[in-house]
C-alpha atoms as a PDB file:
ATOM      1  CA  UNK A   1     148.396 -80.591-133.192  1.00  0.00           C
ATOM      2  CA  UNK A   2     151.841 -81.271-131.854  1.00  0.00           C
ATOM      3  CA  UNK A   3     152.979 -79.650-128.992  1.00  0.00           C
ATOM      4  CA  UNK A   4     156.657 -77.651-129.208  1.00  0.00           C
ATOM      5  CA  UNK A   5     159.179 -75.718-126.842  1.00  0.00           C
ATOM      6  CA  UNK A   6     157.712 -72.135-127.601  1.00  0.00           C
ATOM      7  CA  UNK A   7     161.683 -70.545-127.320  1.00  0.00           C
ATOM      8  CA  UNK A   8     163.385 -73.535-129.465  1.00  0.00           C
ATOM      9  CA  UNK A   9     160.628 -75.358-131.580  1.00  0.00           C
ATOM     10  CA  UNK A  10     162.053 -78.775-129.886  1.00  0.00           C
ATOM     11  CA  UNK A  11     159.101 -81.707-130.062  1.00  0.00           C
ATOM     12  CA  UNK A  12     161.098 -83.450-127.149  1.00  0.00           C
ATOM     13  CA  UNK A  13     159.081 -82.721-124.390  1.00  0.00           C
ATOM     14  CA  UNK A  14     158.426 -84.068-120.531  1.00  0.00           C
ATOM     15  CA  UNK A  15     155.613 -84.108-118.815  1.00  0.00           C
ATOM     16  CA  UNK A  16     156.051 -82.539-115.687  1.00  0.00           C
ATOM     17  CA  UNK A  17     152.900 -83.417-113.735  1.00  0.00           C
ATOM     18  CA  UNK A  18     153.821 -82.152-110.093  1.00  0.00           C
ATOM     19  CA  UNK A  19     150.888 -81.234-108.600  1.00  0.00           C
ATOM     20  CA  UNK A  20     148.880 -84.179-109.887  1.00  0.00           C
ATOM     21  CA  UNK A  21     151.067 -86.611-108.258  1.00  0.00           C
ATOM     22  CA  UNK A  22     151.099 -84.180-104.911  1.00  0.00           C
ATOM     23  CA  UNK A  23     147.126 -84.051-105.288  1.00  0.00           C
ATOM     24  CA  UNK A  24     146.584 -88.146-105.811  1.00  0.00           C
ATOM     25  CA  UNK A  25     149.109 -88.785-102.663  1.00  0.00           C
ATOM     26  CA  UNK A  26     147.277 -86.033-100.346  1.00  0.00           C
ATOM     27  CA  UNK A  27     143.710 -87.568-101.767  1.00  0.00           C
ATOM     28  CA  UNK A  28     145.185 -91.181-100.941  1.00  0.00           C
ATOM     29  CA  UNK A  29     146.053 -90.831 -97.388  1.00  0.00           C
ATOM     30  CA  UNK A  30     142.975 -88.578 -96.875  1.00  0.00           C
ATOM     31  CA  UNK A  31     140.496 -90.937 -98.330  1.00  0.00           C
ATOM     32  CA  UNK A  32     142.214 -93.779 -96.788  1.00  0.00           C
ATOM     33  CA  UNK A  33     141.964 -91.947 -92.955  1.00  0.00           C
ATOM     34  CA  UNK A  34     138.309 -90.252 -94.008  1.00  0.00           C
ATOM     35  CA  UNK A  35     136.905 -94.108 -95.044  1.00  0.00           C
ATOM     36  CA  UNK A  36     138.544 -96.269 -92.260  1.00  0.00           C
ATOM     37  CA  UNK A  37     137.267 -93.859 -89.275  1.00  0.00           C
ATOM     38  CA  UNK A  38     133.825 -93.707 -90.796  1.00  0.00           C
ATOM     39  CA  UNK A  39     133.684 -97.282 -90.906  1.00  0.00           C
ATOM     40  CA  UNK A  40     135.608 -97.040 -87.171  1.00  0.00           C
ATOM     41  CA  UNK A  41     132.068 -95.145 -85.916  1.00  0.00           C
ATOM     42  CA  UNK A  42     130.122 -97.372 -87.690  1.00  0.00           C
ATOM     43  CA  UNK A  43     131.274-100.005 -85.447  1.00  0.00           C
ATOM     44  CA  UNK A  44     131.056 -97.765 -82.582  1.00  0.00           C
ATOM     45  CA  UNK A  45     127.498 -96.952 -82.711  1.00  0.00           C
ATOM     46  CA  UNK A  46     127.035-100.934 -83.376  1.00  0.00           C
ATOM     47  CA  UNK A  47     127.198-101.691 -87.066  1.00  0.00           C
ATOM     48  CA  UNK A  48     127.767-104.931 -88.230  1.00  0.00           C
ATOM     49  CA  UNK A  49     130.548-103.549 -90.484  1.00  0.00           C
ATOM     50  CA  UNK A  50     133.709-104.980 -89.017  1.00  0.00           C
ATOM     51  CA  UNK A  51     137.100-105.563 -89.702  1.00  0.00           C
ATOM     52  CA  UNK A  52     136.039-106.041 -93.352  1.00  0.00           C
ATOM     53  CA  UNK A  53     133.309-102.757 -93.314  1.00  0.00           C
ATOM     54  CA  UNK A  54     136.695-101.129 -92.197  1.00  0.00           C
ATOM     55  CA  UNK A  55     139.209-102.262 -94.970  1.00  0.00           C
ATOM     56  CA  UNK A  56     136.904-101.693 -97.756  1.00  0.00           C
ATOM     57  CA  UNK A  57     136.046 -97.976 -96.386  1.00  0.00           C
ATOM     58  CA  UNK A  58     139.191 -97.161 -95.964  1.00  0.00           C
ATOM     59  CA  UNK A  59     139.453 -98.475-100.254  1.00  0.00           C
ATOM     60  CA  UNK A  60     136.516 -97.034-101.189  1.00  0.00           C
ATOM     61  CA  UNK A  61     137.659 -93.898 -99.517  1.00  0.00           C
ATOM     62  CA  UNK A  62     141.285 -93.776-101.000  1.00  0.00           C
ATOM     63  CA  UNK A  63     140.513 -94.667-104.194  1.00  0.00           C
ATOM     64  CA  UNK A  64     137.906 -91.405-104.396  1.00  0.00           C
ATOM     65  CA  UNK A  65     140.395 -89.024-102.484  1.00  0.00           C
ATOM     66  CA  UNK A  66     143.136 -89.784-105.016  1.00  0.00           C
ATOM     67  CA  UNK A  67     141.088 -89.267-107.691  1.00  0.00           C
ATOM     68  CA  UNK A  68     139.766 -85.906-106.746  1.00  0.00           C
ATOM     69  CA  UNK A  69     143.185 -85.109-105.983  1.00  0.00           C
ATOM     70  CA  UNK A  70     144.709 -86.168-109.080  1.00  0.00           C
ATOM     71  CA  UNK A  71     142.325 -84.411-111.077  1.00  0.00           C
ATOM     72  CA  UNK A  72     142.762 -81.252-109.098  1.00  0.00           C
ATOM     73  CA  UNK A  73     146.388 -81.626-109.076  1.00  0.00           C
ATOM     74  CA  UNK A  74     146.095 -81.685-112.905  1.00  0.00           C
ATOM     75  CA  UNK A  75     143.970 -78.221-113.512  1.00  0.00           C
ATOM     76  CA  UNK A  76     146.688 -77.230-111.145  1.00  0.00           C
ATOM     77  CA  UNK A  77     149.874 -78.247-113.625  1.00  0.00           C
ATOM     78  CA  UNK A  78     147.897 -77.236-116.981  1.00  0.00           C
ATOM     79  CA  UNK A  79     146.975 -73.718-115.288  1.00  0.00           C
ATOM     80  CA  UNK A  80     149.410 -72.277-112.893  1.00  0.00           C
ATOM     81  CA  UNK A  81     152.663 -74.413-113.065  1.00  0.00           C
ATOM     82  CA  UNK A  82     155.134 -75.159-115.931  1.00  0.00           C
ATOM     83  CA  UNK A  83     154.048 -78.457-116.834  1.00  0.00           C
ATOM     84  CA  UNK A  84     156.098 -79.074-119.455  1.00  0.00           C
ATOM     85  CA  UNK A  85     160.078 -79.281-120.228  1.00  0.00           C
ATOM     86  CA  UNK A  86     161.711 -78.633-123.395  1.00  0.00           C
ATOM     87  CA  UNK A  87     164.285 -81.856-123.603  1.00  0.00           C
ATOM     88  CA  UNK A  88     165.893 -79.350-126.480  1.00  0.00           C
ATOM     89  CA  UNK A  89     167.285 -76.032-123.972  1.00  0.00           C
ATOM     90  CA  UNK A  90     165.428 -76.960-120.689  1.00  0.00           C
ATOM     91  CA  UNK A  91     162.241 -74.154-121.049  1.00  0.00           C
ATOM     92  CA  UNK A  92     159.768 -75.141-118.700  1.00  0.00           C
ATOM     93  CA  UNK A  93     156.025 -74.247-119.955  1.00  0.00           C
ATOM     94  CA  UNK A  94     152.640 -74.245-119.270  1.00  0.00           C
ATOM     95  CA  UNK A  95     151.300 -76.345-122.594  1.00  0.00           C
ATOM     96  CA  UNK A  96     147.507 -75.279-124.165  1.00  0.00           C
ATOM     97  CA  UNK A  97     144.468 -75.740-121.906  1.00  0.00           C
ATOM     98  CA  UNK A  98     142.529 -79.266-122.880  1.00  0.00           C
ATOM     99  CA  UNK A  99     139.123 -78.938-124.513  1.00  0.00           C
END
């Protein structure tokens, strides 16, 4: 099925994807500052985690958070917001819910 502006019938559309990319930035930092300070009291209480124990929770941690925000950011677009723009008159649209 091909997706088209529902005022013109134009097949030139843009993805709009706002609130994903909002979600995966928020997730980023938030995983990034969740992972290194758990690693941070891990070496606190006496851990042998380190430097390195630090940099990869802080990874670990980022690469979850933007994924859970990414993917929330993405029911977001497809439910509430216009995701899509017609490249035809400019009619901004919410496109049909994924299966």
């Amino acid at each position: 099925m091909t997706l088209s502006c529902p005022v013109c019938h134009s097949t030139h559309l843009l993805p709009h994807n706002t609130a994903e990319r909002v979600g995966g930035s928020i997730g980023l930092f938030a995983g990034l500052a969740g992972g290194f300070s758990g690693a941070l009291r891990g070496l606190i209480v006496g851990l042998p985690e380190g430097p390195v124990g630090m940099v990869l929770g802080a990874l670990v941690g980022g690469a979850m958070g933007c994924g859970l925000g990414a993917s929330a950011g993405e029911t977001v677009d497809e439910r509430l917001l216009g995701n899509w723009a017609c490249g035809g008159c400019g009619h901004v649209f919410c496109g049909p819910a994924r299966t």
